[in-house]
N, C-alpha and C. Protein backbone atom coordinates (compact mmCIF):
# COMPACT_ATOMS: atom_id res chain seq x y z
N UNK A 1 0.86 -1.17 0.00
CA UNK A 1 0.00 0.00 0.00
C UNK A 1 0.90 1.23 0.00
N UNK A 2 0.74 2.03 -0.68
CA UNK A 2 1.29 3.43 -1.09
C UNK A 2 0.65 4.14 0.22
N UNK A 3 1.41 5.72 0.18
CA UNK A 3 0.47 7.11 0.28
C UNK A 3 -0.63 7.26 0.05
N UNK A 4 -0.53 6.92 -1.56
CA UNK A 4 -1.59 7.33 -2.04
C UNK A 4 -2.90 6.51 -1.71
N UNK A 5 -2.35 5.21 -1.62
CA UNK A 5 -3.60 4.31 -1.54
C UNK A 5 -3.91 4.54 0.23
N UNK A 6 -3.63 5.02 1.08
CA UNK A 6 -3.77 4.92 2.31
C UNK A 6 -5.49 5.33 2.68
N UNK A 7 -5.88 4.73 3.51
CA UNK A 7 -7.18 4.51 3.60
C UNK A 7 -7.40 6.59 4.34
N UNK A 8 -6.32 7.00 4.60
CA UNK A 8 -7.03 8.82 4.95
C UNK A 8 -6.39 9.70 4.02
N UNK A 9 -7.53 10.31 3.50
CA UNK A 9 -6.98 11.12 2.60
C UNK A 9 -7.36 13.02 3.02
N UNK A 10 -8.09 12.72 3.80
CA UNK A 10 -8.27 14.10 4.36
C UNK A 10 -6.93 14.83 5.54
N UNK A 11 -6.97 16.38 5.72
CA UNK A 11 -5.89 16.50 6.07
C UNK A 11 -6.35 15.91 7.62
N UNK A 12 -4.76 15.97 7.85
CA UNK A 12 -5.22 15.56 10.09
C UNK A 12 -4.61 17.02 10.87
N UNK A 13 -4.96 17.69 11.28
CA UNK A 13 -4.87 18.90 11.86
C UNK A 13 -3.92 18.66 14.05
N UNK A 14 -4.58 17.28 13.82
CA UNK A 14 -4.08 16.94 15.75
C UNK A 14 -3.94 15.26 15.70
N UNK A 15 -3.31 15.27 16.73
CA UNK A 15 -3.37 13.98 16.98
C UNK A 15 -2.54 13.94 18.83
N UNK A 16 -3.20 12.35 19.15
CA UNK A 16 -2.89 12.81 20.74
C UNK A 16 -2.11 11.02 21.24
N UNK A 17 -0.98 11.57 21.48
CA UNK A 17 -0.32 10.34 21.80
C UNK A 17 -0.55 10.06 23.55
N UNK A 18 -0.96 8.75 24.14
CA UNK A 18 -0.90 8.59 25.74
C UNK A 18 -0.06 8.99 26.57
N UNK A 19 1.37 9.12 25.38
CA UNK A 19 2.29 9.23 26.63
C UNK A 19 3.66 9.52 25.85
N UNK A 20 4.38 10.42 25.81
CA UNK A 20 5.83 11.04 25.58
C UNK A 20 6.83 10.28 26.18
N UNK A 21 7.92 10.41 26.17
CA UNK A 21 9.00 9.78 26.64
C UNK A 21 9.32 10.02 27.89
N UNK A 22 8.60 11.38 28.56
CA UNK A 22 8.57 11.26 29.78
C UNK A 22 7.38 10.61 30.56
N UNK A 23 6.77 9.91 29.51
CA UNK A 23 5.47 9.57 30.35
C UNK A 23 4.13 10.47 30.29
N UNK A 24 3.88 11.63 29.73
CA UNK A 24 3.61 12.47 29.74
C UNK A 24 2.25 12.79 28.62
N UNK A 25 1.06 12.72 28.69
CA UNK A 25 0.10 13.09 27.69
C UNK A 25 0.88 13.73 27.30
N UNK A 26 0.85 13.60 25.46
CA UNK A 26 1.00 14.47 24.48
C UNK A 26 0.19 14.96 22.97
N UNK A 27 0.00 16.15 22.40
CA UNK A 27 -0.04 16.26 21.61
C UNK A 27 0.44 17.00 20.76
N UNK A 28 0.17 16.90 19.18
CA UNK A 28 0.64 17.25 18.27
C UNK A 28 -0.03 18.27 17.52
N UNK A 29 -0.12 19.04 17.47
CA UNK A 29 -1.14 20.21 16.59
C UNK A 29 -0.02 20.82 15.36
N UNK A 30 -1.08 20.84 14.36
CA UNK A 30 -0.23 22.13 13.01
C UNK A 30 -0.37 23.02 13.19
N UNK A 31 0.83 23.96 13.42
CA UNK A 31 0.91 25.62 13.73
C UNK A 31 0.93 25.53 15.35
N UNK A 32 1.51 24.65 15.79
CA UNK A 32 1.68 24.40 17.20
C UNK A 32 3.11 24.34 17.56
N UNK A 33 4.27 24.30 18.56
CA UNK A 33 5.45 24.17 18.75
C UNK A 33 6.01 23.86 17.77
N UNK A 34 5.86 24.44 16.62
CA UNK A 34 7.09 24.12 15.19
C UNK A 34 6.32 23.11 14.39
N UNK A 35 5.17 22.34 14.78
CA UNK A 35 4.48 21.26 13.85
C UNK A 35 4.12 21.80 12.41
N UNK A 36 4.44 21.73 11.45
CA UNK A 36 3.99 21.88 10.17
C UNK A 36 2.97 21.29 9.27
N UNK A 37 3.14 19.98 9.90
CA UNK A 37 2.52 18.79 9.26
C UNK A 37 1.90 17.52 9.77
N UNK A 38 1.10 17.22 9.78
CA UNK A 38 0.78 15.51 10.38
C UNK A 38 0.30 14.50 9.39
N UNK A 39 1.27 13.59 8.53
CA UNK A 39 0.72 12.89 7.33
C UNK A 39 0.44 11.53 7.56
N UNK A 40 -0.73 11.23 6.91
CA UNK A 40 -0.96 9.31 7.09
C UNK A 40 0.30 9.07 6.14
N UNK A 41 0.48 7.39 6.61
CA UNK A 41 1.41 7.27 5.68
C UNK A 41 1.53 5.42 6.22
N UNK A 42 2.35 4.74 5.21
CA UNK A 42 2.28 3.54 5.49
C UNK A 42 3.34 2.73 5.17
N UNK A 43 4.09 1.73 6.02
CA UNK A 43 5.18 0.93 5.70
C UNK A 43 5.15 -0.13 4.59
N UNK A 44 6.43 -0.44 4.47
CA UNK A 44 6.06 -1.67 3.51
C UNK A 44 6.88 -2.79 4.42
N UNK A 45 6.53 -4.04 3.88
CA UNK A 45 7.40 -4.89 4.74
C UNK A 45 5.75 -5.38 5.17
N UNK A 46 5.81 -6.24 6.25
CA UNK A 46 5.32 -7.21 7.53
C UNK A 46 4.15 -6.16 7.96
N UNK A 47 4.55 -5.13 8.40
CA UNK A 47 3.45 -4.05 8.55
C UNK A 47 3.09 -2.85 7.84
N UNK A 48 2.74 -3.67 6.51
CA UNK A 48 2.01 -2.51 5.16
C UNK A 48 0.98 -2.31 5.74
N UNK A 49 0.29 -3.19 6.28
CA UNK A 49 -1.12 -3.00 7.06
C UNK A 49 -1.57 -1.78 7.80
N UNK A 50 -0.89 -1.70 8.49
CA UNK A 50 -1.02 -0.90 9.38
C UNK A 50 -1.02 0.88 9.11
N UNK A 51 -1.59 1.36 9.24
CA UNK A 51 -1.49 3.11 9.39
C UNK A 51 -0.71 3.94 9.99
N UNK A 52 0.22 4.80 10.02
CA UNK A 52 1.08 5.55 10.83
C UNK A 52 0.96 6.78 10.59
N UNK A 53 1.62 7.52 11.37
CA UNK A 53 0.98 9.46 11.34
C UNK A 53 2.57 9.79 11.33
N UNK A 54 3.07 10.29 10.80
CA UNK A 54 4.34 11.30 10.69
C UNK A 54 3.90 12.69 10.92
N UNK A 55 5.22 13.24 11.76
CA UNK A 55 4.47 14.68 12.64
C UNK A 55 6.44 15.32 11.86
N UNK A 56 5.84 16.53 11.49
CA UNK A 56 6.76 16.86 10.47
C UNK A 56 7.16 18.43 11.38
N UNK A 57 8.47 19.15 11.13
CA UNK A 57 8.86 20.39 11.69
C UNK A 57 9.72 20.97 10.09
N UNK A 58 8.65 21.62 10.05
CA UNK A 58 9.61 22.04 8.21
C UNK A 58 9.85 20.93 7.30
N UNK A 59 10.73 20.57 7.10
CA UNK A 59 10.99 19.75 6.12
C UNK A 59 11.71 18.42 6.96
N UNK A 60 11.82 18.24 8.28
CA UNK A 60 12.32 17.24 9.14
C UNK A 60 11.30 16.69 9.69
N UNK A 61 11.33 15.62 9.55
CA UNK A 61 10.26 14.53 10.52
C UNK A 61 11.07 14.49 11.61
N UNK A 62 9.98 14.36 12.79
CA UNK A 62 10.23 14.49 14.35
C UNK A 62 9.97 13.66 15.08
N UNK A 63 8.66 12.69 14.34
CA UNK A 63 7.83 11.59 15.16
C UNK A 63 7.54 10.82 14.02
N UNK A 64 7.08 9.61 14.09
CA UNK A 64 5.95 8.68 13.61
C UNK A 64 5.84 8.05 14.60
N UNK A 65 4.28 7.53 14.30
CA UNK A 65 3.25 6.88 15.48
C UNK A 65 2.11 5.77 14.66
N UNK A 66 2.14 4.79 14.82
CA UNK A 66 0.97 2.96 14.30
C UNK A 66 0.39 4.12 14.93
N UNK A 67 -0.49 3.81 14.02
CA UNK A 67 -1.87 3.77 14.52
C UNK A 67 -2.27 3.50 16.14
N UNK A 68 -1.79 2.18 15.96
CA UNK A 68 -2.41 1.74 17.82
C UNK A 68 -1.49 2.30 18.80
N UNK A 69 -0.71 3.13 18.62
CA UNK A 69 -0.55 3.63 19.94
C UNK A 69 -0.82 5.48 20.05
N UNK A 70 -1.72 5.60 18.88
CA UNK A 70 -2.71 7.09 19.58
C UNK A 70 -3.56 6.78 19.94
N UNK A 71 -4.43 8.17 20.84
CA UNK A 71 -5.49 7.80 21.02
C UNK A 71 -6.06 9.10 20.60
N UNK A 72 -5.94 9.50 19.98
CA UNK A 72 -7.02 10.35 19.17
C UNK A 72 -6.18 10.71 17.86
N UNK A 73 -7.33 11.06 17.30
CA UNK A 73 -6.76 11.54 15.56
C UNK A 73 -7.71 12.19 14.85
N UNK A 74 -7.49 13.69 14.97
CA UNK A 74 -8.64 14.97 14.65
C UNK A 74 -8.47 15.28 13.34
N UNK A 75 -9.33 15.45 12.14
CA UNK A 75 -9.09 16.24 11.18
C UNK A 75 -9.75 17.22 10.58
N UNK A 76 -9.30 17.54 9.85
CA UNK A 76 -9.95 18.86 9.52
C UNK A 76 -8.55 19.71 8.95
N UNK A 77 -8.75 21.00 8.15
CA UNK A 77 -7.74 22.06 7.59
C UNK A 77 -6.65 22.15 8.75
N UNK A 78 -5.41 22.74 8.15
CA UNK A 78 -4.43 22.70 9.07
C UNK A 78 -4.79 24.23 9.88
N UNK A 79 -4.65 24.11 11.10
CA UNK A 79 -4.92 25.38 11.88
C UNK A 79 -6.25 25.68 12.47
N UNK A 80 -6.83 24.80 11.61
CA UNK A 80 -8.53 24.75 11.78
C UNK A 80 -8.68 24.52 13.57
């Protein structure tokens, strides 16, 4: 499965991970602490299946996150 074929094609504006590396609710917003971007996107290999969110700062990725370990995933326009 491509990008393109990825089952979300609308933009994602937030997304909310359980827990940061300190343990810590987190989230991700566009136009938030340097976030630019939050894209579906999908591996190849063993887990094509699966869905992942890349959280972007300019032109550097900062994060990716499966699917199963957010727990929320908002969309709508960026900034919206």
């Amino acid at each position: 499965m491509s990008v393109s074929e990825h089952p979300v094609q609308q933009p994602i504006r937030m997304i909310q991970v359980p827990c940061d590396e300190h343990g810590n609710p987190k989230e991700y917003i566009v136009g938030r602490g340097g976030i630019t971007r939050l894209e579906a996107t999908t591996k190849s290999g063993m887990h094509a299946d699966i869905a992942y969110i890349r959280v972007w700062s300019g032109e550097l990725a900062v994060a990716e996150f499966c699917q199963h370990s957010l727990s929320g995933v908002y969309f709508g326009e960026d900034g919206a």
